[in-house]
C-alpha atoms as a PDB file:
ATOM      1  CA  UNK A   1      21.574 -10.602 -51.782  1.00  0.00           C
ATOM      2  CA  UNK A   2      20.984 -12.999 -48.954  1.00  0.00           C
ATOM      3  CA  UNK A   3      22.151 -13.706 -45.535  1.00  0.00           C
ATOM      4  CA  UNK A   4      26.215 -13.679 -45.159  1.00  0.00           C
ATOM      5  CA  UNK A   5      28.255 -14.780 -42.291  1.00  0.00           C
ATOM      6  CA  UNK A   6      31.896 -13.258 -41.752  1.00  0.00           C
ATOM      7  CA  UNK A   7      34.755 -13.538 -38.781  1.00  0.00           C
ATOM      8  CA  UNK A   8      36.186 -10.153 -38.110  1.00  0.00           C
ATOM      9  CA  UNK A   9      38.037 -10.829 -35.476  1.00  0.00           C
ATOM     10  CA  UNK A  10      38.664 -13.587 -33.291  1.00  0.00           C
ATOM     11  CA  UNK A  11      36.134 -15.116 -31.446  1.00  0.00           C
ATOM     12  CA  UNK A  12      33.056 -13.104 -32.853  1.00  0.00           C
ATOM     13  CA  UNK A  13      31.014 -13.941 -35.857  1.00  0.00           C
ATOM     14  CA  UNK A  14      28.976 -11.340 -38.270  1.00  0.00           C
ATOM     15  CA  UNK A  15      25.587 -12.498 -39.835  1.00  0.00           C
ATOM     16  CA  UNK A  16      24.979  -9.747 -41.813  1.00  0.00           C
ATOM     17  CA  UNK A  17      21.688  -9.854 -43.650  1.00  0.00           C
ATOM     18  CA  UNK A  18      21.056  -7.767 -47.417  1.00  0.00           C
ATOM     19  CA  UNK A  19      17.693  -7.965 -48.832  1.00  0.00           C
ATOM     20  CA  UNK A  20      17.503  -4.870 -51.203  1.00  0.00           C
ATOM     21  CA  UNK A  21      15.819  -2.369 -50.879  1.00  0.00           C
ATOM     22  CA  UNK A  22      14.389  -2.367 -47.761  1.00  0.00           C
ATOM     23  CA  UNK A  23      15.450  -5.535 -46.504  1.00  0.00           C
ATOM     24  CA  UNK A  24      11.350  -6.802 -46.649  1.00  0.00           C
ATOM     25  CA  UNK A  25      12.799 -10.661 -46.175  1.00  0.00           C
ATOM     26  CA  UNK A  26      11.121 -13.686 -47.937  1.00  0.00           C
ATOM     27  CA  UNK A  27      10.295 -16.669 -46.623  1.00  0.00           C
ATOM     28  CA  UNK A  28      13.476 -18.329 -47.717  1.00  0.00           C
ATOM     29  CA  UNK A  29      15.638 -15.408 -46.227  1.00  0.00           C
ATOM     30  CA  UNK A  30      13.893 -16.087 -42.502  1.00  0.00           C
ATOM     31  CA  UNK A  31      15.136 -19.525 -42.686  1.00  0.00           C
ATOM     32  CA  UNK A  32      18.675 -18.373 -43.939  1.00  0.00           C
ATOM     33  CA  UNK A  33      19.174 -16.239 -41.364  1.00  0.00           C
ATOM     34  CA  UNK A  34      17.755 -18.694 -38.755  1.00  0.00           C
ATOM     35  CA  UNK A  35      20.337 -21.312 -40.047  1.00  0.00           C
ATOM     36  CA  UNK A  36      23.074 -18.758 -40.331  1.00  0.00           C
ATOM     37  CA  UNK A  37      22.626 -17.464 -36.317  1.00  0.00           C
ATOM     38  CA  UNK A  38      22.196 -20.868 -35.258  1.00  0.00           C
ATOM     39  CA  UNK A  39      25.279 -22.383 -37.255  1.00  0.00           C
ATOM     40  CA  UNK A  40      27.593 -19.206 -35.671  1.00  0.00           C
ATOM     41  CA  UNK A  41      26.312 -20.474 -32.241  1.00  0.00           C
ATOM     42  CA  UNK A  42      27.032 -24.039 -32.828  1.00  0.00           C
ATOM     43  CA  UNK A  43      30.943 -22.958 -33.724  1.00  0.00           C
ATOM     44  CA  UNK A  44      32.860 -23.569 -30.742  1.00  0.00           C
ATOM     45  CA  UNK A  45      35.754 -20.689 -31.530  1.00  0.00           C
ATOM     46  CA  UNK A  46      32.912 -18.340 -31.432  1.00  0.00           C
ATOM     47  CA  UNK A  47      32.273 -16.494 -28.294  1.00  0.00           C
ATOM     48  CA  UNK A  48      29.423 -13.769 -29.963  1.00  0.00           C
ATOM     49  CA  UNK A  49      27.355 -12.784 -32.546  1.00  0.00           C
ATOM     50  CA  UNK A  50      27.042  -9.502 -34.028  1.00  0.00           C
ATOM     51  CA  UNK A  51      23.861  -9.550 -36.150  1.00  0.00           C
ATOM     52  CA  UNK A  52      23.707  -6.235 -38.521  1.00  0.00           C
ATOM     53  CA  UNK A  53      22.195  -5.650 -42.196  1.00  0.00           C
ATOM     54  CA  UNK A  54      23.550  -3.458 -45.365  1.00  0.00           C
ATOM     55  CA  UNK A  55      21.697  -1.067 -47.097  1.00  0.00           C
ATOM     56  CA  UNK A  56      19.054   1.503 -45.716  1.00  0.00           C
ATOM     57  CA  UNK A  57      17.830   0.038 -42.695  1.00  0.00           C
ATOM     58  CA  UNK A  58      18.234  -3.098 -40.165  1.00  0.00           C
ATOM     59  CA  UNK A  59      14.681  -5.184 -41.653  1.00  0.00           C
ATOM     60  CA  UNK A  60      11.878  -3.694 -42.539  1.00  0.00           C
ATOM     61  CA  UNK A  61       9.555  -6.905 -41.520  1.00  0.00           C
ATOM     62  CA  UNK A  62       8.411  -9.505 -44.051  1.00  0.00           C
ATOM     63  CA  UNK A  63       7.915  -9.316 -48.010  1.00  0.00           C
ATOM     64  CA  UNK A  64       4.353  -7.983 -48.152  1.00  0.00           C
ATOM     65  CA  UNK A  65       4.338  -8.050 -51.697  1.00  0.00           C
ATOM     66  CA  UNK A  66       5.204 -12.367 -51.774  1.00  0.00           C
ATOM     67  CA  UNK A  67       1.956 -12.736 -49.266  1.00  0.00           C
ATOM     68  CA  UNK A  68      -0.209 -10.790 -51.500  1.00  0.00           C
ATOM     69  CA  UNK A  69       0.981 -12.821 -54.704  1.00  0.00           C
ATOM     70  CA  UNK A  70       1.168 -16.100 -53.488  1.00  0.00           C
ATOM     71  CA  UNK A  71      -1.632 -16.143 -50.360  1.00  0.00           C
ATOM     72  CA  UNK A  72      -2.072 -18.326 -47.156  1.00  0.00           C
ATOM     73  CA  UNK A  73       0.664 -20.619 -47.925  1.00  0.00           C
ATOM     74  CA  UNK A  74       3.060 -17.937 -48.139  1.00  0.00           C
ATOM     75  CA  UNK A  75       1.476 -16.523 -44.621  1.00  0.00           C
ATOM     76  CA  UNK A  76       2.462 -20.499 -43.340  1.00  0.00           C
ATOM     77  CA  UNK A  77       5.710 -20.138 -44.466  1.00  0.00           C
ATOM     78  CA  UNK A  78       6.398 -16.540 -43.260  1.00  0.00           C
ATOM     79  CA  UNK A  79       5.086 -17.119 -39.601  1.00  0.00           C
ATOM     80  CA  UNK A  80       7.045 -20.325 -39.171  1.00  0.00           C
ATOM     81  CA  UNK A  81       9.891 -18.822 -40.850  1.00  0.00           C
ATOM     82  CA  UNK A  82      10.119 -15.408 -38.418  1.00  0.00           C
ATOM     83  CA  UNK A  83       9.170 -17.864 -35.214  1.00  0.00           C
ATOM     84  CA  UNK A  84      12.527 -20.320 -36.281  1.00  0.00           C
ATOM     85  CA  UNK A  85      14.716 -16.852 -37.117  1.00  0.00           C
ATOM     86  CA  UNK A  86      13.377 -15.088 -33.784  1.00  0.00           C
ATOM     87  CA  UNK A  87      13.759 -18.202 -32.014  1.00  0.00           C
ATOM     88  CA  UNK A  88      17.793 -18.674 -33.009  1.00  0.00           C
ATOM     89  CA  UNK A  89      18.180 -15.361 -32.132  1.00  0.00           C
ATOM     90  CA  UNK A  90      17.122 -15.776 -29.020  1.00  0.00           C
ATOM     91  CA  UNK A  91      18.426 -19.624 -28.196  1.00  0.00           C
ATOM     92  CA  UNK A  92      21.812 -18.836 -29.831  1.00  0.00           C
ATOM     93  CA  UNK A  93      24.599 -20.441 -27.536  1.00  0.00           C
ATOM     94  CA  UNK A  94      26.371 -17.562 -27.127  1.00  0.00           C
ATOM     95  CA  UNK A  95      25.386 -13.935 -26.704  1.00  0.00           C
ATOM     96  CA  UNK A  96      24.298 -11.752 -29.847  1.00  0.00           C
ATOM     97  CA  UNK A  97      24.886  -8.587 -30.234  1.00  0.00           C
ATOM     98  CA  UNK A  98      22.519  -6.594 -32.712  1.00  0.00           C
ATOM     99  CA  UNK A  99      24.031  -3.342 -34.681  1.00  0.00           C
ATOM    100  CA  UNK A 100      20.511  -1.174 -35.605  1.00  0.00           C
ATOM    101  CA  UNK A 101      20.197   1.351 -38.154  1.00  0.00           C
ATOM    102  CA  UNK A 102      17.924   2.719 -40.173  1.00  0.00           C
ATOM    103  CA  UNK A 103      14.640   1.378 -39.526  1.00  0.00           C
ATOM    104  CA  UNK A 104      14.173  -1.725 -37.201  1.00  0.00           C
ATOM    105  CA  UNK A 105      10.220  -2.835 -37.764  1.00  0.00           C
ATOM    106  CA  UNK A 106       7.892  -6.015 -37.591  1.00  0.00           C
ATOM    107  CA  UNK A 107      10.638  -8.739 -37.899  1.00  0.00           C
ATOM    108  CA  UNK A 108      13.368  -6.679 -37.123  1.00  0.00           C
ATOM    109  CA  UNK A 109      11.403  -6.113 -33.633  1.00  0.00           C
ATOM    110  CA  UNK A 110      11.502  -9.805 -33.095  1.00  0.00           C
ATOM    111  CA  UNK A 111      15.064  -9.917 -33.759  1.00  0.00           C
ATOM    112  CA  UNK A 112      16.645  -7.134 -31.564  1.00  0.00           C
ATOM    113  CA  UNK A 113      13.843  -7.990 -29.029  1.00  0.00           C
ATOM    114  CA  UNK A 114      15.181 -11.495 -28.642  1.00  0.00           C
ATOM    115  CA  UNK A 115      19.126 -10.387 -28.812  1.00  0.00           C
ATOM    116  CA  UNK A 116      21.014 -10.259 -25.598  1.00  0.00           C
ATOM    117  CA  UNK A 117      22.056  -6.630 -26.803  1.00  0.00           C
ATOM    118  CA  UNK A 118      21.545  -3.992 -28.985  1.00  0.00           C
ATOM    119  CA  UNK A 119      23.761  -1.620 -30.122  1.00  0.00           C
ATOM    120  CA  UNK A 120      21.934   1.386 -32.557  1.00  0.00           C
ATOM    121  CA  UNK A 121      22.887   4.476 -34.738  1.00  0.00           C
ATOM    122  CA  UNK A 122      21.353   7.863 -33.865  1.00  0.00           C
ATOM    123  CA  UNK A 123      18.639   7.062 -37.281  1.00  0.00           C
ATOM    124  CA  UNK A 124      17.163   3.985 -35.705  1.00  0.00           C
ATOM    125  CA  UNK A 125      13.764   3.815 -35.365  1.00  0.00           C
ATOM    126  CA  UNK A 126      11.650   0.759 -33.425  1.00  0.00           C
ATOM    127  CA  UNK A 127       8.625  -0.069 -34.253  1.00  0.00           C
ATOM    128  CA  UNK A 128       5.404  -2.822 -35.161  1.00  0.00           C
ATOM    129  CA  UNK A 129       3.209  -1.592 -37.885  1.00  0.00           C
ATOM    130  CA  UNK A 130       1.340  -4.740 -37.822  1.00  0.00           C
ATOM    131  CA  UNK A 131      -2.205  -3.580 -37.659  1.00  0.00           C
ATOM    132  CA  UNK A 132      -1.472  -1.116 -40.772  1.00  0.00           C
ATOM    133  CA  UNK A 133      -0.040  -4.214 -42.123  1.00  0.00           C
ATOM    134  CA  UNK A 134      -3.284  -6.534 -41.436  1.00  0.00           C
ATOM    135  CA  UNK A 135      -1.474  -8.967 -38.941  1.00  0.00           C
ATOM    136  CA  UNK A 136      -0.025  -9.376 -35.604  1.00  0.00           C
ATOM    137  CA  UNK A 137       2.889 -10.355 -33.722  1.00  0.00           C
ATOM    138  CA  UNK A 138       6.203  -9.311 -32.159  1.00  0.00           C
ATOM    139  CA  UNK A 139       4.212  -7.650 -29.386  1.00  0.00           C
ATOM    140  CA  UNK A 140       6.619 -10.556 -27.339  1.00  0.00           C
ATOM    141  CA  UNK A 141       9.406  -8.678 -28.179  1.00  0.00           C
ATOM    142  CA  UNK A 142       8.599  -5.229 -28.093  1.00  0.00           C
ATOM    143  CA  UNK A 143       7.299  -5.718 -24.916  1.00  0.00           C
ATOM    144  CA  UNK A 144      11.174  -7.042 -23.675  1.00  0.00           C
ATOM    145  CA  UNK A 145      12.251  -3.355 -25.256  1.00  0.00           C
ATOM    146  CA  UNK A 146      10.147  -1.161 -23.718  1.00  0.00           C
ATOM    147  CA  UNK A 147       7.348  -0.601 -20.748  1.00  0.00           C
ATOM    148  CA  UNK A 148       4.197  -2.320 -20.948  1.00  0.00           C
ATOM    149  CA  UNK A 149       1.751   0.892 -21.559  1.00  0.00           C
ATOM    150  CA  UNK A 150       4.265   1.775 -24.050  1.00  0.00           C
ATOM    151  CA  UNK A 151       4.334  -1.174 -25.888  1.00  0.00           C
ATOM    152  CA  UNK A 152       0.222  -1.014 -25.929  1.00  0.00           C
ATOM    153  CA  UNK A 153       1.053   2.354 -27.543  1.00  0.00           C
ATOM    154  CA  UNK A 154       3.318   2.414 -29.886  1.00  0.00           C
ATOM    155  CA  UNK A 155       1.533  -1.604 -30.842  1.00  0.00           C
ATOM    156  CA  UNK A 156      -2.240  -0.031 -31.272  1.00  0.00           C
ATOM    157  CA  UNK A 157      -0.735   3.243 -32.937  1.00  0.00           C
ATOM    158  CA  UNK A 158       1.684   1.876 -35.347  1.00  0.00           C
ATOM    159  CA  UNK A 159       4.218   4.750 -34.079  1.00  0.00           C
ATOM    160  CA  UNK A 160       7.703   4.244 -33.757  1.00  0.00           C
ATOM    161  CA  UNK A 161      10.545   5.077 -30.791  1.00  0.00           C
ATOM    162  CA  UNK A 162      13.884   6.018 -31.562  1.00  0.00           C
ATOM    163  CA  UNK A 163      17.129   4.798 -30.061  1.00  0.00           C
ATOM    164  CA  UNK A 164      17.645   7.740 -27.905  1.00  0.00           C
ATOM    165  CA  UNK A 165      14.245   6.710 -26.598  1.00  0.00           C
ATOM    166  CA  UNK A 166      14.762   3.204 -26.095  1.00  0.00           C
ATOM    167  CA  UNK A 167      18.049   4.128 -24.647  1.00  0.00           C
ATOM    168  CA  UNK A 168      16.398   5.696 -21.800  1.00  0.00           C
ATOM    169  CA  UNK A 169      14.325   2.291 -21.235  1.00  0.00           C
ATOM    170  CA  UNK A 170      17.651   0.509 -20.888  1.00  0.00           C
ATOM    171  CA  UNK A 171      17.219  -2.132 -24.014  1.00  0.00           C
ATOM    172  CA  UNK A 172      19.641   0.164 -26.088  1.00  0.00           C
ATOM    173  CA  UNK A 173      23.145  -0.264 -25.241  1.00  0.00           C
ATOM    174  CA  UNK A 174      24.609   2.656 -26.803  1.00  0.00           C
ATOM    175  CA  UNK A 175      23.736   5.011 -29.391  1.00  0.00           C
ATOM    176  CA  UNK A 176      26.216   6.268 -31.875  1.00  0.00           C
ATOM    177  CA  UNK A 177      26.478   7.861 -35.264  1.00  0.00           C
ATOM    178  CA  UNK A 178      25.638   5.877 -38.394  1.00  0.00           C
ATOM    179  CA  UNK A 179      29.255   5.445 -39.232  1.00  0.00           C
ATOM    180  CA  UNK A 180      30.343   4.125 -35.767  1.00  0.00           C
ATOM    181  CA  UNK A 181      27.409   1.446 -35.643  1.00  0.00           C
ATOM    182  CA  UNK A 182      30.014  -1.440 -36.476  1.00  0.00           C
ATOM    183  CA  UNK A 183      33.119  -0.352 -34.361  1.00  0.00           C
ATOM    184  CA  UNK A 184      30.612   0.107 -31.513  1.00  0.00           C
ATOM    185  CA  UNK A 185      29.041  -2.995 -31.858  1.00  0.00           C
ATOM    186  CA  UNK A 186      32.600  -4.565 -32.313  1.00  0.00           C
ATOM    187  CA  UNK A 187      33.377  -3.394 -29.261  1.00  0.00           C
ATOM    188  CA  UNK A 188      30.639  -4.645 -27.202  1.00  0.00           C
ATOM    189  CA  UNK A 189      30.943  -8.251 -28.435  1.00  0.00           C
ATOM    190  CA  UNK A 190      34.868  -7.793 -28.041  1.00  0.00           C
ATOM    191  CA  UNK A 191      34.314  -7.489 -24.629  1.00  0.00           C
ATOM    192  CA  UNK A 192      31.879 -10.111 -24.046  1.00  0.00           C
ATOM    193  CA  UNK A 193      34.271 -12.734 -26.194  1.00  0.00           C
ATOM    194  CA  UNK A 194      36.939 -11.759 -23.856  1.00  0.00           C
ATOM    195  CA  UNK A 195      35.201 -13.724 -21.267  1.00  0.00           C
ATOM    196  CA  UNK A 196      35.815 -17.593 -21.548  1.00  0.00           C
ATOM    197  CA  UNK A 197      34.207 -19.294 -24.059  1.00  0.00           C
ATOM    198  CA  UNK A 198      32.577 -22.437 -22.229  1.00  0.00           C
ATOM    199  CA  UNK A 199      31.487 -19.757 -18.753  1.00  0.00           C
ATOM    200  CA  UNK A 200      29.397 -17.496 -21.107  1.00  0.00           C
ATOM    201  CA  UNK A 201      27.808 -20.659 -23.414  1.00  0.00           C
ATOM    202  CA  UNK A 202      26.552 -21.823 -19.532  1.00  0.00           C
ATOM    203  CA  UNK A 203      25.492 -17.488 -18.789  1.00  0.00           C
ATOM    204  CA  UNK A 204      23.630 -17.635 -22.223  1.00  0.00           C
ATOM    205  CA  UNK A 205      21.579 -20.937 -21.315  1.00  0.00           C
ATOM    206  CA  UNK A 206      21.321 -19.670 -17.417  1.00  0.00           C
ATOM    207  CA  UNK A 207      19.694 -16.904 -18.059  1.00  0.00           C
ATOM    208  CA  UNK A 208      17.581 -17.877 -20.705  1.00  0.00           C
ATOM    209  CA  UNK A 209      16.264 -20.368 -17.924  1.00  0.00           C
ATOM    210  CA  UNK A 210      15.218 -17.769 -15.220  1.00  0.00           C
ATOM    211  CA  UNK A 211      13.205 -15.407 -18.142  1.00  0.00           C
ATOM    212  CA  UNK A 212       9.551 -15.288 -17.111  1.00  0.00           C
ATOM    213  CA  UNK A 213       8.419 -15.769 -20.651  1.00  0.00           C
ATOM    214  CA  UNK A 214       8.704 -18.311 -22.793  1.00  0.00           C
ATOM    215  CA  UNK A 215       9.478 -16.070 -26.202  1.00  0.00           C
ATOM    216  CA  UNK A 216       8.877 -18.881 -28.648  1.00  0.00           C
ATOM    217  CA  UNK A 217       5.622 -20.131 -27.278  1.00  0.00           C
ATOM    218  CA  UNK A 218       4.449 -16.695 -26.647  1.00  0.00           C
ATOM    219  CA  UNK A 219       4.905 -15.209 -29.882  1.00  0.00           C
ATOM    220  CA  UNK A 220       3.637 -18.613 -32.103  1.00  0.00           C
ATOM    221  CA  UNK A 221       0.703 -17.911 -29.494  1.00  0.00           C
ATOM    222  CA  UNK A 222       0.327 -14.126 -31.152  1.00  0.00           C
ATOM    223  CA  UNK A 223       0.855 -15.855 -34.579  1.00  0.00           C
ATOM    224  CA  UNK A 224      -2.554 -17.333 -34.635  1.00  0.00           C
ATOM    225  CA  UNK A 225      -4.039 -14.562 -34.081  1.00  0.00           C
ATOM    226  CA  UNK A 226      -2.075 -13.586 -37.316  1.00  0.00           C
ATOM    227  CA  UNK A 227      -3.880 -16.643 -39.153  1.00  0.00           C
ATOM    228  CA  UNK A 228      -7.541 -15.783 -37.756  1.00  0.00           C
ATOM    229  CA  UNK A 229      -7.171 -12.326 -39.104  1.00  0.00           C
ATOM    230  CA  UNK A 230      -6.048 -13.815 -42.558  1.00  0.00           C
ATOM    231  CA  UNK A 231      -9.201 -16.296 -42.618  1.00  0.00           C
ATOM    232  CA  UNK A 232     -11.824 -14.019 -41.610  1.00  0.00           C
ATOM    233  CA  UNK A 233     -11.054 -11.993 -44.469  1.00  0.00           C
ATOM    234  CA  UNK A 234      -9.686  -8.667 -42.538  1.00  0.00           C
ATOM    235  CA  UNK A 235      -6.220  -9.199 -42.771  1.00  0.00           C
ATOM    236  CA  UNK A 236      -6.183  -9.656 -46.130  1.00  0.00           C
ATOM    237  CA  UNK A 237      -8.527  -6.354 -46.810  1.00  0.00           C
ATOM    238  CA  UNK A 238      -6.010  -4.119 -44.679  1.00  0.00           C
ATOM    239  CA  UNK A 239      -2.877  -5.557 -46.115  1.00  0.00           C
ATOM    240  CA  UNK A 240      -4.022  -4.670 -49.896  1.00  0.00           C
ATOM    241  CA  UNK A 241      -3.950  -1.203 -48.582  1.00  0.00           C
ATOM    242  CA  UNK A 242      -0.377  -1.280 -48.029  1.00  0.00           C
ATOM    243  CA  UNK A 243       1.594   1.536 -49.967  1.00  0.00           C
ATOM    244  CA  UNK A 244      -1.788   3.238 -50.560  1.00  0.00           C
ATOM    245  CA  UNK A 245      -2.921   5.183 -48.019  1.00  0.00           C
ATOM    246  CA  UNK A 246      -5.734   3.506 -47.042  1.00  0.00           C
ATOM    247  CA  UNK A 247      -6.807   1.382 -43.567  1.00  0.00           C
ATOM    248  CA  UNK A 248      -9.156  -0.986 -42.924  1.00  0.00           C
ATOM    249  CA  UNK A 249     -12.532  -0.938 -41.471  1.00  0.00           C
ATOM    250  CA  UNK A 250     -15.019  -2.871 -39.511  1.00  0.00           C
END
């Protein structure tokens, strides 16, 4: 259990994160995998990234269950912890590649959202169930996956889009069946470590330059929000009726 780092083949390194059973990460496991990404990108033989996940789906968000035992500190932790694991994602010296399946939600949104790619199996689902979950956040990301109405939608709804969906939006790569997710994503950041090694550490840093949004100041911007809910009581009150059916109310 944990976050793992691997070299398939040469050039490309595979963080692959396994937090049974849903892959609901801890605090600790947001800074893992931020050190993990980051450490891959620092490696000068490595050209890209593949981030994936074991088990039933690609993250399922953050450990309700440790916010609800252990309370406001916890929510501290968690919110710096997804900002520093989004943020490596996304300022990772070389390009990373993120292999989806199963479900992709919360967390996992601010992962793929900040990747350079995404490559997903034919069961992956996209989605923020924040307000179900009494927070917010990640509507940075989602809003790089899909159109701006869309991402009101699916953010004010709590629905989810598949890949084939998301395909169609262009922020999916390619969409494959479950057991070709990690020759397909393979393949993708074979291709991109084909390309010389110093060229696409200046492509990675040149085009984070021209984005029009600043990701990491954006989403610690939505994170407050995150906070506010917790101290007025109502974030709290909705996320005890996680697992139970219920939803909050004014």
């Amino acid at each position: 259990m944990g976050v793992s780092t691997s070299s398939p083949e040469k050039g490309i390194s595979l963080v692959t994160v396994g937090f049974p059973p849903v892959n609901a990460l801890p605090v600790r496991g947001w800074f893992e995998l931020a050190d993990a990404v980051r450490a891959a990108g620092r490696d000068p033989a490595v050209r890209c990234v593949v981030l994936a996940a074991e088990g039933r789906g690609f993250n399922a968000g953050v450990d309700i269950k440790e916010i609800q035992a252990e309370g406001n500190e916890t929510l501290i932790g968690v919110n710096r912890g997804c900002a520093e694991a989004f943020a490596a994602v996304y300022e990772c010296e070389t390009p990373v590649v993120a292999a989806v399946h199963g479900f992709c939600l919360g967390g996992g949104i601010g992962l793929v959202g900040n990747a350079d790619a995404i490559v997903a199996s034919e069961d992956a689902v996209f989605g923020l169930p924040e307000l179900d979950r009494g927070a917010l956040g990640a509507a940075t990301q989602l809003s790089r996956l899909v159109p701006p109405h869309l991402m009101r939608t699916l953010y004010y709804t709590s629905r989810t889009a598949t890949a084939a969906e998301l395909h169609t939006h262009g922020s999916v790569w390619r969409v494959v069946a479950r057991e070709e997710l990690g020759s397909a994503a393979l393949e993708l950041a074979r291709e991109i470590a084909a390309k010389d090694g110093r060229l696409l550490r200046l492509a990675k840093a040149a085009i984070n330059g021209i984005d029009p949004v600043d990701v990491r100041r954006s989403y610690r911007f939505e994170q407050g929000f995150t906070f506010e809910a917790a101290l007025s009581g109502v974030g709290g009150r909705v996320r005890d009726t996680f697992g139970k059916g219920g939803a909050g109310s004014d």
